[in-house]
N, C-alpha and C. Protein backbone atom coordinates (compact mmCIF):
# COMPACT_ATOMS: atom_id res chain seq x y z
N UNK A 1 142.48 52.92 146.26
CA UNK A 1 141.78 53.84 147.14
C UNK A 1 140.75 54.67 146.40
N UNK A 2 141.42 55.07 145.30
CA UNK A 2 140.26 56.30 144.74
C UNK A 2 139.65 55.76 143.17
N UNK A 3 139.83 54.25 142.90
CA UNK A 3 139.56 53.76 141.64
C UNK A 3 140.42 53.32 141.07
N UNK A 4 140.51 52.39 139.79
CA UNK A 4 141.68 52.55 139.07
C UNK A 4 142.73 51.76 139.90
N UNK A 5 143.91 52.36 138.90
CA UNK A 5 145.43 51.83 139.78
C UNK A 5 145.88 52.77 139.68
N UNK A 6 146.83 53.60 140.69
CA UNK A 6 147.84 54.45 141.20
C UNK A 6 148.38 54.95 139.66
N UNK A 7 148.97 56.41 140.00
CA UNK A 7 149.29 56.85 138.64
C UNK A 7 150.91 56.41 138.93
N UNK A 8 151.37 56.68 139.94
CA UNK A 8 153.21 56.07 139.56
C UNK A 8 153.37 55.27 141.29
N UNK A 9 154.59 54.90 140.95
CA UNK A 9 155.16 54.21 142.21
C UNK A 9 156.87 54.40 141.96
N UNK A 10 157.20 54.90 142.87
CA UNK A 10 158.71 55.32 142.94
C UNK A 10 159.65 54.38 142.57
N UNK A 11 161.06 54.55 142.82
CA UNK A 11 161.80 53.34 142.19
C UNK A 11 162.08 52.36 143.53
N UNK A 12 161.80 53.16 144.76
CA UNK A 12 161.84 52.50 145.86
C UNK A 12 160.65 51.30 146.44
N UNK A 13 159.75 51.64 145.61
CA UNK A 13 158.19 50.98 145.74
C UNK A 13 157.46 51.67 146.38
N UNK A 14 157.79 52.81 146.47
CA UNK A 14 156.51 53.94 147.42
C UNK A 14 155.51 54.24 146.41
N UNK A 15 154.12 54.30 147.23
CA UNK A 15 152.95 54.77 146.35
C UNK A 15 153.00 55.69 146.15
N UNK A 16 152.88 56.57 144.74
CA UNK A 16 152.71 57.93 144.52
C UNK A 16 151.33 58.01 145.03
N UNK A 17 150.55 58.66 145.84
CA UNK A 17 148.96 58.53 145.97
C UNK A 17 148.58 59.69 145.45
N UNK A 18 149.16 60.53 145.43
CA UNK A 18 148.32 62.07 144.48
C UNK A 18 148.87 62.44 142.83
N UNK A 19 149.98 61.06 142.53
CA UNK A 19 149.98 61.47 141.35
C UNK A 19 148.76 60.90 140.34
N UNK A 20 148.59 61.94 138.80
CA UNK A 20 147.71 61.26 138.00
C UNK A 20 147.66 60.34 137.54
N UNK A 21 146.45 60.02 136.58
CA UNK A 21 146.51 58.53 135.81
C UNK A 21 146.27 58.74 134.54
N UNK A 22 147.21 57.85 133.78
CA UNK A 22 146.86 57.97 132.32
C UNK A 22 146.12 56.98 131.65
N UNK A 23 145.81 57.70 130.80
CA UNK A 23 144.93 56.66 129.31
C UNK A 23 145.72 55.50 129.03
N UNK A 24 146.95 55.68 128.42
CA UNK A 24 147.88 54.48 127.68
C UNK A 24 148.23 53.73 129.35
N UNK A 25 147.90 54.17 130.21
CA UNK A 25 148.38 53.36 131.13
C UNK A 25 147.79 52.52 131.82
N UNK A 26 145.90 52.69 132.17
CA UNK A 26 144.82 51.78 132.44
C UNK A 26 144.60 51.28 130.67
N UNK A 27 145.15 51.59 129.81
CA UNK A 27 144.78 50.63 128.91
C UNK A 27 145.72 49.71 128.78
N UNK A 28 146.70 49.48 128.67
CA UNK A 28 148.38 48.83 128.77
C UNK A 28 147.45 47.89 130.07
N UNK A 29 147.08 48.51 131.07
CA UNK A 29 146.40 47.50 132.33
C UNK A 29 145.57 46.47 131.61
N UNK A 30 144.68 47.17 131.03
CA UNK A 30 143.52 46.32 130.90
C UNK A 30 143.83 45.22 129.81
N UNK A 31 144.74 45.50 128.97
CA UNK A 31 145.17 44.73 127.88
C UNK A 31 146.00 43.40 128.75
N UNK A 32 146.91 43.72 129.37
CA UNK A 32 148.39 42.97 130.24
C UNK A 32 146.87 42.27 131.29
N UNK A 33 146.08 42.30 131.92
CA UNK A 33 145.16 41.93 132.99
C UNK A 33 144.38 40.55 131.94
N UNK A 34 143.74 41.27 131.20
CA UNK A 34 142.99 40.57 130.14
C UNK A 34 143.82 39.38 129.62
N UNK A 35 144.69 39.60 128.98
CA UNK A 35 145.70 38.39 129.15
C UNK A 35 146.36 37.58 129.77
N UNK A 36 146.53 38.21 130.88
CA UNK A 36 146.94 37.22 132.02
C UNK A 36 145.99 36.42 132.44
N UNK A 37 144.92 36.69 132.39
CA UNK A 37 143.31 35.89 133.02
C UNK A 37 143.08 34.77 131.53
N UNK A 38 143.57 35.28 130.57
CA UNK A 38 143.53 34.09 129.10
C UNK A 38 144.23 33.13 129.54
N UNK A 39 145.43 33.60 129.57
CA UNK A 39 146.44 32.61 129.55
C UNK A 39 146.91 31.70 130.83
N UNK A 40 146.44 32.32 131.89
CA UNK A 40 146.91 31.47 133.20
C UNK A 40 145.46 30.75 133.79
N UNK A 41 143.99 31.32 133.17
CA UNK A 41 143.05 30.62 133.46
C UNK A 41 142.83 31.04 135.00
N UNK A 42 142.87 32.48 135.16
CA UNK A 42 143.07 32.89 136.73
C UNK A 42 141.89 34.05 136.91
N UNK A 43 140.65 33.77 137.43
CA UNK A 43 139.60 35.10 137.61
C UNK A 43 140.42 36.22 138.35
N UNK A 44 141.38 35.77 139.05
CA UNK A 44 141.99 37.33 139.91
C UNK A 44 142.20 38.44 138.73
N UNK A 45 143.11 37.92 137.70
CA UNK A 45 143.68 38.36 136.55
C UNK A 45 142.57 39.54 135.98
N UNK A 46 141.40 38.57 135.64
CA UNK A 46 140.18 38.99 134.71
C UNK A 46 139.41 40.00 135.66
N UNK A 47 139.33 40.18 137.36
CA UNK A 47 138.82 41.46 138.02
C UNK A 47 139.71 42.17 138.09
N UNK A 48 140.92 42.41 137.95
CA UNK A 48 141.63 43.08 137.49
C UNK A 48 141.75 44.22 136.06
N UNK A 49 141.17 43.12 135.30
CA UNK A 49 141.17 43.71 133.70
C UNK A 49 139.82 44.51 133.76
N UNK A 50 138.67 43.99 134.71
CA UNK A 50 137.80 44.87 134.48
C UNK A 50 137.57 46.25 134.94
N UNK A 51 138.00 46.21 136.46
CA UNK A 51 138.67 47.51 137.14
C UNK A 51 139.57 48.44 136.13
N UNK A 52 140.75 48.07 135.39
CA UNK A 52 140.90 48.73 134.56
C UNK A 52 139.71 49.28 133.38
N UNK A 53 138.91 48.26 133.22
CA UNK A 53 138.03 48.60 132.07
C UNK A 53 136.98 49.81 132.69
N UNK A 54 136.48 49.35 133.59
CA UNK A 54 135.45 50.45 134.22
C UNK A 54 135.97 51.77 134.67
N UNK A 55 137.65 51.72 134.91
CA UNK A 55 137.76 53.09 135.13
C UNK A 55 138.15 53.79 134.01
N UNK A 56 138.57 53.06 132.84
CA UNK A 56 138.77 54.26 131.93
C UNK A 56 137.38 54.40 131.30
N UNK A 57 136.20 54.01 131.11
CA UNK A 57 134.99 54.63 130.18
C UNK A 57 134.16 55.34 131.41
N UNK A 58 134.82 54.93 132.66
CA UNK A 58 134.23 56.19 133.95
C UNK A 58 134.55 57.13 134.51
N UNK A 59 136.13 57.37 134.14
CA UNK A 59 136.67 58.60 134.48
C UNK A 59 137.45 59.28 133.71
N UNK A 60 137.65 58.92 132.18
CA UNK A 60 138.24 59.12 130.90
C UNK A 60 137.78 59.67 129.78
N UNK A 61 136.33 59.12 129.75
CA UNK A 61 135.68 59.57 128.99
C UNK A 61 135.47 61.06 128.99
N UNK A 62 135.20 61.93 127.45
CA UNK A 62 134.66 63.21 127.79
C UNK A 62 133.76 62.93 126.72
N UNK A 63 132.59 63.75 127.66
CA UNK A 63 131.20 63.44 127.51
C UNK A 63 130.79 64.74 126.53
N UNK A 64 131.69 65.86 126.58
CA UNK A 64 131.18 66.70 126.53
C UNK A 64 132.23 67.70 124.94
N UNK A 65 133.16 66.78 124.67
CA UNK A 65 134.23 66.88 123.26
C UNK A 65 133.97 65.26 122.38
N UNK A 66 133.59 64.55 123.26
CA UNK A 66 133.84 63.12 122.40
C UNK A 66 135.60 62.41 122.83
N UNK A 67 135.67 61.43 122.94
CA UNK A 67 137.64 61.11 122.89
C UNK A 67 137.66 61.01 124.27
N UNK A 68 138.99 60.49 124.88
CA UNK A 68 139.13 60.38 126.28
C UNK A 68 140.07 61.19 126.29
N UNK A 69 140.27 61.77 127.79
CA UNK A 69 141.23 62.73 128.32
C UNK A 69 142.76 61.68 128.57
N UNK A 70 143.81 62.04 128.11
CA UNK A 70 145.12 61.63 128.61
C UNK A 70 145.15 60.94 129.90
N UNK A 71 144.79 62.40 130.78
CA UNK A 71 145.31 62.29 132.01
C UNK A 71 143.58 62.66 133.07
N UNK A 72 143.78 61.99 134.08
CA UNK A 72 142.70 62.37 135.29
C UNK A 72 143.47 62.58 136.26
N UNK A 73 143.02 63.47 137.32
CA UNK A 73 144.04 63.70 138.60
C UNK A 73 143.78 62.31 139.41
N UNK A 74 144.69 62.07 140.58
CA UNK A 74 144.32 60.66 141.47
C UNK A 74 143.17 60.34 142.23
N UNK A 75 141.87 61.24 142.23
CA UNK A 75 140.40 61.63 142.13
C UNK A 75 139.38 60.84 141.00
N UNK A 76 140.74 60.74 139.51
CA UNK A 76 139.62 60.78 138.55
C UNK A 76 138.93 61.62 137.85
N UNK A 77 139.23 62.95 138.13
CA UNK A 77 138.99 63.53 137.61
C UNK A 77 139.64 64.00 136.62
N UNK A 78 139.13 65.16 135.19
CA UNK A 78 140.25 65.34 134.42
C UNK A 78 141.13 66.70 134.73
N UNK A 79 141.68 66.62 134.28
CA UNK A 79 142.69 67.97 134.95
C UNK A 79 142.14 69.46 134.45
N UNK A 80 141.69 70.50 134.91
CA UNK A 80 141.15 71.21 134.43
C UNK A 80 141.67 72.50 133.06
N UNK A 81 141.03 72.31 132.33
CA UNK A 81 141.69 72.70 130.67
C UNK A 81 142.04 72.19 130.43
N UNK A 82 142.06 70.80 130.37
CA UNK A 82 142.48 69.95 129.60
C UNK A 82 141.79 69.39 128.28
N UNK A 83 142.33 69.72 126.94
CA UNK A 83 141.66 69.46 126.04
C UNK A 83 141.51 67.45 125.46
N UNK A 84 140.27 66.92 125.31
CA UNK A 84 140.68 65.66 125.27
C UNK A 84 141.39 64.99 124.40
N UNK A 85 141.64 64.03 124.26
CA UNK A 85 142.46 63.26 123.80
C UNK A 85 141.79 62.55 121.98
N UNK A 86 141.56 63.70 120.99
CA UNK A 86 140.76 63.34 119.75
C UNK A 86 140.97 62.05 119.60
N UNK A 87 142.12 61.66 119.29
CA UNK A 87 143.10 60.72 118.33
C UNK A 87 142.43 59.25 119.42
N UNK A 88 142.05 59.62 120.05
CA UNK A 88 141.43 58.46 121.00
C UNK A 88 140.15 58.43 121.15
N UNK A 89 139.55 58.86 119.76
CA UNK A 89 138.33 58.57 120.08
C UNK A 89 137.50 57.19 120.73
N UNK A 90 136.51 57.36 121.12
CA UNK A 90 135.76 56.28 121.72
C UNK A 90 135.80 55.35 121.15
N UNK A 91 135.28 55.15 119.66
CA UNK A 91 136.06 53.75 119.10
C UNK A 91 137.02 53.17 118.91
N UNK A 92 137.77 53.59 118.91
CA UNK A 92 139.38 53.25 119.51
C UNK A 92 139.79 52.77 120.76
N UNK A 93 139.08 53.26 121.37
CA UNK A 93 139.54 52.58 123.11
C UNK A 93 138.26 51.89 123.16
N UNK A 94 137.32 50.95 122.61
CA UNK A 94 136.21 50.19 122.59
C UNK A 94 136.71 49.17 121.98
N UNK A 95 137.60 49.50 120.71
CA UNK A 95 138.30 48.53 120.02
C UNK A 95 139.62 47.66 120.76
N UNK A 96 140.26 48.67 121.31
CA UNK A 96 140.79 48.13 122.71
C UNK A 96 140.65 47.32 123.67
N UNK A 97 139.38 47.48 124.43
CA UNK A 97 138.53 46.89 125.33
C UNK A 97 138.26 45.38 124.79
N UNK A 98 137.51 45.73 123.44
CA UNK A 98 137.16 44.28 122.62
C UNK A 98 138.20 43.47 122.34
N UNK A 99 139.39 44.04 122.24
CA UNK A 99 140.54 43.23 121.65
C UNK A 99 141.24 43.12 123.11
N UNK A 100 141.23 43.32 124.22
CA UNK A 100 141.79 42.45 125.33
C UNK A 100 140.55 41.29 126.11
N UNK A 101 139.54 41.64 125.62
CA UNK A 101 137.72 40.72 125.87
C UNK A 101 138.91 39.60 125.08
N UNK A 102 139.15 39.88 123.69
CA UNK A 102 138.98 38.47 123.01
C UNK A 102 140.25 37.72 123.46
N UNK A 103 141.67 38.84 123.85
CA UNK A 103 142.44 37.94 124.56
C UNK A 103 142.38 37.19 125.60
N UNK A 104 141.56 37.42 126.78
CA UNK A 104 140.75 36.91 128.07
C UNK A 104 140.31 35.79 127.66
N UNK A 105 139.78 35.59 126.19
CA UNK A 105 138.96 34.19 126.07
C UNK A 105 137.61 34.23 126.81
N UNK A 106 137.03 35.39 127.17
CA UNK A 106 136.15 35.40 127.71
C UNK A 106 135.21 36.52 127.20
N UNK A 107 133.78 35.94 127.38
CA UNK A 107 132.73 37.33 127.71
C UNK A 107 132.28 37.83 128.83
N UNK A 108 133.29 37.71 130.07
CA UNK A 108 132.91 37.79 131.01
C UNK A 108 133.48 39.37 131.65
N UNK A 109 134.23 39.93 130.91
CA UNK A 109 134.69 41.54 130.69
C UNK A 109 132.87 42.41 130.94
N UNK A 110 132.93 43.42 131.79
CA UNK A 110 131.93 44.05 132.03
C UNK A 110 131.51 44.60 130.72
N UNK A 111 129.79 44.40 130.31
CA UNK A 111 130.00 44.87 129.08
C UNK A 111 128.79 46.11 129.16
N UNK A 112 128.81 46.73 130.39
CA UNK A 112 127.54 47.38 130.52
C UNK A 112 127.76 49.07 129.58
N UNK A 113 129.85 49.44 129.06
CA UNK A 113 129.96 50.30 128.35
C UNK A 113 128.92 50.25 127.03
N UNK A 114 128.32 49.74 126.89
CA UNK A 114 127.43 49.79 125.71
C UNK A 114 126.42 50.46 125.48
C-alpha cells in the first residue's frame, strides 16, 4: 500500500499496516528476493528484489547525516529524532545491493541508485 513490504504481520497472519519498517529487514528482502529470482530463474522473484531495492535508497536514506535510518514509519518516513544509522553507511548497503545484483545473476536490478 504505502511502498516497500509491511513492517510486521501477527502470528495469526494479520497485517500490521501502521507498524514500521526496518533497514535489516528490506535488506534481508532484497538479498532472500534477489536470490530467489537466481536460483529459480523466476522475474516475479527479481520485481520483488527491486521493490525492496528502491525502497530502501528512497525512504532510508539520510540525505542530510549520510547512513540510513533503522527504522521509517509505515509512510516511509523516518521517525522523528531519529538519529541515522552511521554503521550503515551508504557503502555498505550499496555493497549489499551489489552483492544480491550478483546473486540474481543478473543486471537487471534497478541501477538508477547511482
Amino acid at each position: 500500500e504505502q511502498g516497500g513490504f509491511y513492517g510486521a504481520i501477527s502470528n495469526d497472519g494479520a497485517v500490521e499496516r501502521q507498524a514500521p519498517k526496518g533497514l535489516v529487514q528490506h535488506s534481508r528482502l532484497l538479498w532472500t528476493y534477489a536470490n530467489a529470482a537466481r536460483l529459480l530463474q523466476d522475474d516475479a522473484y527479481l520485481k520483488l528484489a527491486n521493490r525492496a531495492f528502491t525502497y530502501l535508497l528512497e525512504n532510508f536514506v539520510d540525505a542530510q547525516h549520510g547512513g540510513f535510518f533503522w527504522l521509517v514509519d509505515a509512510a516511509g518516513l523516518a521517525w522523528r529524532g531519529q538519529v541515522a544509522a552511521h554503521q550503515w553507511r551508504a557503502p555498505r548497503v550499496k555493497r549489499l545491493a551489489v552483492f544480491a545484483k550478483i546473486h540474481a545473476g543478473s543486471q537487471r536490478l534497478d541501477r538508477s541508485w547511482r
